[in-house]
Protein backbone atom coordinates (compact mmCIF):
# COMPACT_ATOMS: atom_id res chain seq x y z
CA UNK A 1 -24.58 -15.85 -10.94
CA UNK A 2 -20.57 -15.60 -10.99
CA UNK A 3 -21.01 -14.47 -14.27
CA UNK A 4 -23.00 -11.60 -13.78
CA UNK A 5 -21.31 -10.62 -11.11
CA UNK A 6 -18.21 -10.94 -12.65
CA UNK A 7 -20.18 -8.62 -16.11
CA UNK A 8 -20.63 -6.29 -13.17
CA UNK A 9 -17.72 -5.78 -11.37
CA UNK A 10 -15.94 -5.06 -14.84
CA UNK A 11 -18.49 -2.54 -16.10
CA UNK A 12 -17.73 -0.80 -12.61
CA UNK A 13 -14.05 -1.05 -13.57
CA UNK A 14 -14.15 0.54 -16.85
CA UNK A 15 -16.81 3.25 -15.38
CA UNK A 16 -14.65 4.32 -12.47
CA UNK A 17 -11.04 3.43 -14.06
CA UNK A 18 -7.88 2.31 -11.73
CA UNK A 19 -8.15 3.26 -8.04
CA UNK A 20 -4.56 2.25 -6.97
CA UNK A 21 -6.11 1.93 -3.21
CA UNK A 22 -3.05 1.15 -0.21
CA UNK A 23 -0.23 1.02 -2.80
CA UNK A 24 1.98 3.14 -0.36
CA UNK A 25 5.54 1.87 -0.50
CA UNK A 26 5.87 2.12 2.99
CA UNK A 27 3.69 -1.18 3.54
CA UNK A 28 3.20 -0.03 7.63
CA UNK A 29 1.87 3.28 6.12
CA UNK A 30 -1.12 1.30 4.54
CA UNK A 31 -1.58 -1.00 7.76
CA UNK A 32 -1.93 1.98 9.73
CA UNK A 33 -4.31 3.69 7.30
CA UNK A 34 -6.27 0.88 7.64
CA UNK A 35 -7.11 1.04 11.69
CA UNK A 36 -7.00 4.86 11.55
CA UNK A 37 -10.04 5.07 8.67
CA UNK A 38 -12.35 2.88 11.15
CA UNK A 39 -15.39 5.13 12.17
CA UNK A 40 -14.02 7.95 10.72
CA UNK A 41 -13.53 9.87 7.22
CA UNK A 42 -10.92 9.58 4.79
CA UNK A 43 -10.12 13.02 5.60
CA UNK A 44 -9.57 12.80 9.24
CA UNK A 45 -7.76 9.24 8.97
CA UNK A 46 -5.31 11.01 6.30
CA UNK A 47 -4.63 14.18 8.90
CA UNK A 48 -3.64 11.99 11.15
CA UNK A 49 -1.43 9.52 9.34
CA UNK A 50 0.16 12.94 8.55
CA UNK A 51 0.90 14.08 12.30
CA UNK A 52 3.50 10.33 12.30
CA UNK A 53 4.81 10.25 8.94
CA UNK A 54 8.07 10.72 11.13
CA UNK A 55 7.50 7.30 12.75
CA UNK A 56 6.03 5.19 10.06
CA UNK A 57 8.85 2.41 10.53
CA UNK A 58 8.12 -1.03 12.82
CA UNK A 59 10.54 0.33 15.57
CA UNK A 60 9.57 3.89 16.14
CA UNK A 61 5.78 2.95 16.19
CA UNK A 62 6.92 0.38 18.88
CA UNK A 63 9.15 2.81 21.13
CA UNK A 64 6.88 6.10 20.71
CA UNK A 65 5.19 6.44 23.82
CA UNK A 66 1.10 5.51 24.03
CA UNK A 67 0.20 8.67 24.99
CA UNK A 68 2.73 10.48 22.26
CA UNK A 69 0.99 8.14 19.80
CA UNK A 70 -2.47 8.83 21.06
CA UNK A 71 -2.26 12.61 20.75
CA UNK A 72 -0.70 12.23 16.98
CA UNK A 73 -3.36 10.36 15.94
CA UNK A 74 -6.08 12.33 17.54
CA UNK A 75 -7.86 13.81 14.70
CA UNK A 76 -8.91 10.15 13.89
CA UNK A 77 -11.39 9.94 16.63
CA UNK A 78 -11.30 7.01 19.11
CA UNK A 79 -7.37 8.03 19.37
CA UNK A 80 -6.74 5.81 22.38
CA UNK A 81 -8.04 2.87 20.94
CA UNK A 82 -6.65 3.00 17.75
CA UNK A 83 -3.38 3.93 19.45
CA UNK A 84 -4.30 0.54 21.15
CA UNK A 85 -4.42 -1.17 18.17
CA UNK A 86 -1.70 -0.11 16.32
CA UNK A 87 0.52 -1.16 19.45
CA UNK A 88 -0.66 -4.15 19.44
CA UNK A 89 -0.65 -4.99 16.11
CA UNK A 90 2.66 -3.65 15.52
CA UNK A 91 3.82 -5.69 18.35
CA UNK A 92 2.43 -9.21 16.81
CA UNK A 93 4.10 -8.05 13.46
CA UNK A 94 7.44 -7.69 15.30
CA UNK A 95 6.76 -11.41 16.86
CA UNK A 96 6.10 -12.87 13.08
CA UNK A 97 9.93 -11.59 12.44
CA UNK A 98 8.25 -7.95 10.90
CA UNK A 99 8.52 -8.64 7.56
CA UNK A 100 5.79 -9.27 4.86
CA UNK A 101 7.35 -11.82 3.04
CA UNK A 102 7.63 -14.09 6.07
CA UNK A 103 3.97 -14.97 5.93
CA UNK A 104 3.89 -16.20 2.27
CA UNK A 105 3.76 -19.67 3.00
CA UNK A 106 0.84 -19.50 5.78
CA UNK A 107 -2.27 -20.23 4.24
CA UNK A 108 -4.91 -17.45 3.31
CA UNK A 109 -7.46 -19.01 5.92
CA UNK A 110 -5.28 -19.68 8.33
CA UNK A 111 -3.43 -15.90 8.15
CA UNK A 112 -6.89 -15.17 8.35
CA UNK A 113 -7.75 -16.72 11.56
CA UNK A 114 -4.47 -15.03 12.88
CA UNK A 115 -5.65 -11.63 12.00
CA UNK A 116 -8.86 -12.02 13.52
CA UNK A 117 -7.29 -12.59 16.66
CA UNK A 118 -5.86 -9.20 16.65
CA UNK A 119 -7.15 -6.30 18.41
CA UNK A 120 -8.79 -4.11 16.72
CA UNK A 121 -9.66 -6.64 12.96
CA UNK A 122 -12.84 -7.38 12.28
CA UNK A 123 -14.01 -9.46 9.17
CA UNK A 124 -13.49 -6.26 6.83
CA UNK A 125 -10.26 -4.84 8.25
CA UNK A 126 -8.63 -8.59 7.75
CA UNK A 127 -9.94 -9.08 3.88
CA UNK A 128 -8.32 -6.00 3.13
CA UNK A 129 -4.89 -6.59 5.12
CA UNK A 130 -4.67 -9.78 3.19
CA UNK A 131 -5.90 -8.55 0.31
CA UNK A 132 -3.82 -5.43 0.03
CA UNK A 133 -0.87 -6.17 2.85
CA UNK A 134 -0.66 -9.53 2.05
CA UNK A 135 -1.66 -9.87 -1.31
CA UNK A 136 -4.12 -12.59 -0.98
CA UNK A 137 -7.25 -12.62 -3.57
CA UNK A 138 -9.91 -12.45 -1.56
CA UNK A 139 -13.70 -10.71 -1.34
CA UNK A 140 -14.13 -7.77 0.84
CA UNK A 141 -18.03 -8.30 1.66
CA UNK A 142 -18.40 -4.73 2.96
CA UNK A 143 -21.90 -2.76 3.01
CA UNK A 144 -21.42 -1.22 -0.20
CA UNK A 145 -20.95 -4.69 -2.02
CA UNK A 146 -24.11 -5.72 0.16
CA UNK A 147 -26.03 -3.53 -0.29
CA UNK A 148 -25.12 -3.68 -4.13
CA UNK A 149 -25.49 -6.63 -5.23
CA UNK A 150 -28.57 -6.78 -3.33
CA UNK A 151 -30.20 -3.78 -5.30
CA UNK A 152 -29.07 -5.25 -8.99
CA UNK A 153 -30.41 -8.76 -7.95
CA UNK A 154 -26.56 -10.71 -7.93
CA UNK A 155 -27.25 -11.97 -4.28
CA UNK A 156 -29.19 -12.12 -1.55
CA UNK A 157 -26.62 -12.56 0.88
CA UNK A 158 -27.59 -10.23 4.52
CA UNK A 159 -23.94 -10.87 5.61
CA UNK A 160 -20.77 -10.23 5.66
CA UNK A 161 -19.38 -13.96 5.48
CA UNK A 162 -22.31 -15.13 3.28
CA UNK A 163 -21.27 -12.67 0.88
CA UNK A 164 -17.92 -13.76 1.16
CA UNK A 165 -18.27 -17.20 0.52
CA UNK A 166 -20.32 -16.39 -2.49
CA UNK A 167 -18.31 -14.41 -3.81
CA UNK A 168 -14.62 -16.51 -3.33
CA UNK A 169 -14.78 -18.70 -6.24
CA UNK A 170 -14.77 -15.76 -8.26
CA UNK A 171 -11.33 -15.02 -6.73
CA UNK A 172 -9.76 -18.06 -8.51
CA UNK A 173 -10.83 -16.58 -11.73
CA UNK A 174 -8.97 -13.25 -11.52
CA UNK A 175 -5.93 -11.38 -11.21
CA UNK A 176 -4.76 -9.69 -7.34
CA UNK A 177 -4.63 -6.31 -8.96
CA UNK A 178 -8.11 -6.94 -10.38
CA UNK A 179 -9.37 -8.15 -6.87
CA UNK A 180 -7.99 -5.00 -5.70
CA UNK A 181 -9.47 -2.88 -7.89
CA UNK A 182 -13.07 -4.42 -8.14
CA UNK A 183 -13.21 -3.91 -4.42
CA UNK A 184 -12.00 -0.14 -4.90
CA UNK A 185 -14.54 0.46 -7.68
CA UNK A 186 -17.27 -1.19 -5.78
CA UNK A 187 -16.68 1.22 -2.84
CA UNK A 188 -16.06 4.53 -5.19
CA UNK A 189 -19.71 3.94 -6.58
CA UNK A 190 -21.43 3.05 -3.22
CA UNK A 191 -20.19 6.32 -2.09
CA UNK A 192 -21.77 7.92 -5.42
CA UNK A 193 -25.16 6.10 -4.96
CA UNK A 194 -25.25 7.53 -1.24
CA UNK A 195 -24.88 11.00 -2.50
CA UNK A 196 -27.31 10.26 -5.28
CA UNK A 197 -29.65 7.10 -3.89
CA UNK A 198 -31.77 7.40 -7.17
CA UNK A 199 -28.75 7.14 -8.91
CA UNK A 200 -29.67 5.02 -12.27
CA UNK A 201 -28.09 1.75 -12.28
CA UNK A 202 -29.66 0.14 -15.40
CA UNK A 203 -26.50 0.23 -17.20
CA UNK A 204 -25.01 -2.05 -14.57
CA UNK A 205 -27.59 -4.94 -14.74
């Protein structure tokens, strides 16, 4: 079944073409994105990224007051919790010596495990720091991979971590920018089948 899952992810890639998703240079730019965008659109998560472009660097986001923070951040929705989060995320960063590279030699699962513990990272929000932050190859097992692979037959997986461990092997096989980009496409068309949900997917069986 890794095959045709595998067929499928690259006919999505050559439909959809390169997504370049959280390729900001400024890597806390990206880590932000990714707690503002929870519950929210892409839209409002972008306006308010916008409103601290000023303080996107590991010391400003850590002396900038909470309530400062929370009204920057505002058009987000759920601006004091995410303001939360970013604290205390920033603040763990800062602990791990605040730079990426320091966490190359901790193991995927274990990095994993230390993200989890984080206020504010669920299952999804920690695939795609280390897949994207970190660089880690790893499966993002979000609803629109779900829900996909369940409508073409490729699993029956009703979970988020039984998707997952499917779907790991497959990361041995393949590039991180490929990861990266299967994961982008697979999102890009779950947002076209919801617009269109008797979209024809034939030509990706």
């Amino acid at each position: 079944m890794l095959d045709k899952i595998e067929q499928t992810l690259e006919k999505l890639y050559r439909h959809y073409g390169e997504q370049n998703w959280w390729n900001d240079k400024n890597r806390l730019s990206d880590w932000v994105s990714m707690i503002l965008i929870q519950q929210t659109t892409a839209k409002n998560a972008i306006n308010a990224l916008q409103q601290i472009e000023d303080i996107l660097t590991l010391e400003q986001l850590l002396a900038v007051s909470d309530e400062e923070l929370q009204q920057r951040i505002r058009p987000a929705g759920f601006y004091k919790q995410k303001s939360a989060y970013i604290k205390h995320q920033m603040r763990w960063f800062a602990e791990q010596g605040g730079e990426l590279s320091a966490f190359k030699t901790i193991p995927t699962e274990t990095l994993r495990k230390q993200l989890l513990s984080l206020k504010g990272v669920g299952q999804e929000t920690a695939d795609a720091m280390l897949l994207y932050l970190f660089e880690r190859k790893v499966f993002i097992a979000d609803q629109y991979a779900l829900r996909l692979f369940n409508r073409l037959g490729l699993s029956q997986a009703q979970t988020y971590t039984a998707l997952r461990a499917e779907c790991m092997p497959l990361m041995e096989r393949i590039s991180l920018k490929t990861a990266q980009e299967w994961h982008a496409v697979i999102d890009e068309h779950g947002k076209v089948f919801r617009q269109v949900p008797l979209l024809n997917e034939d030509w990706l069986r």
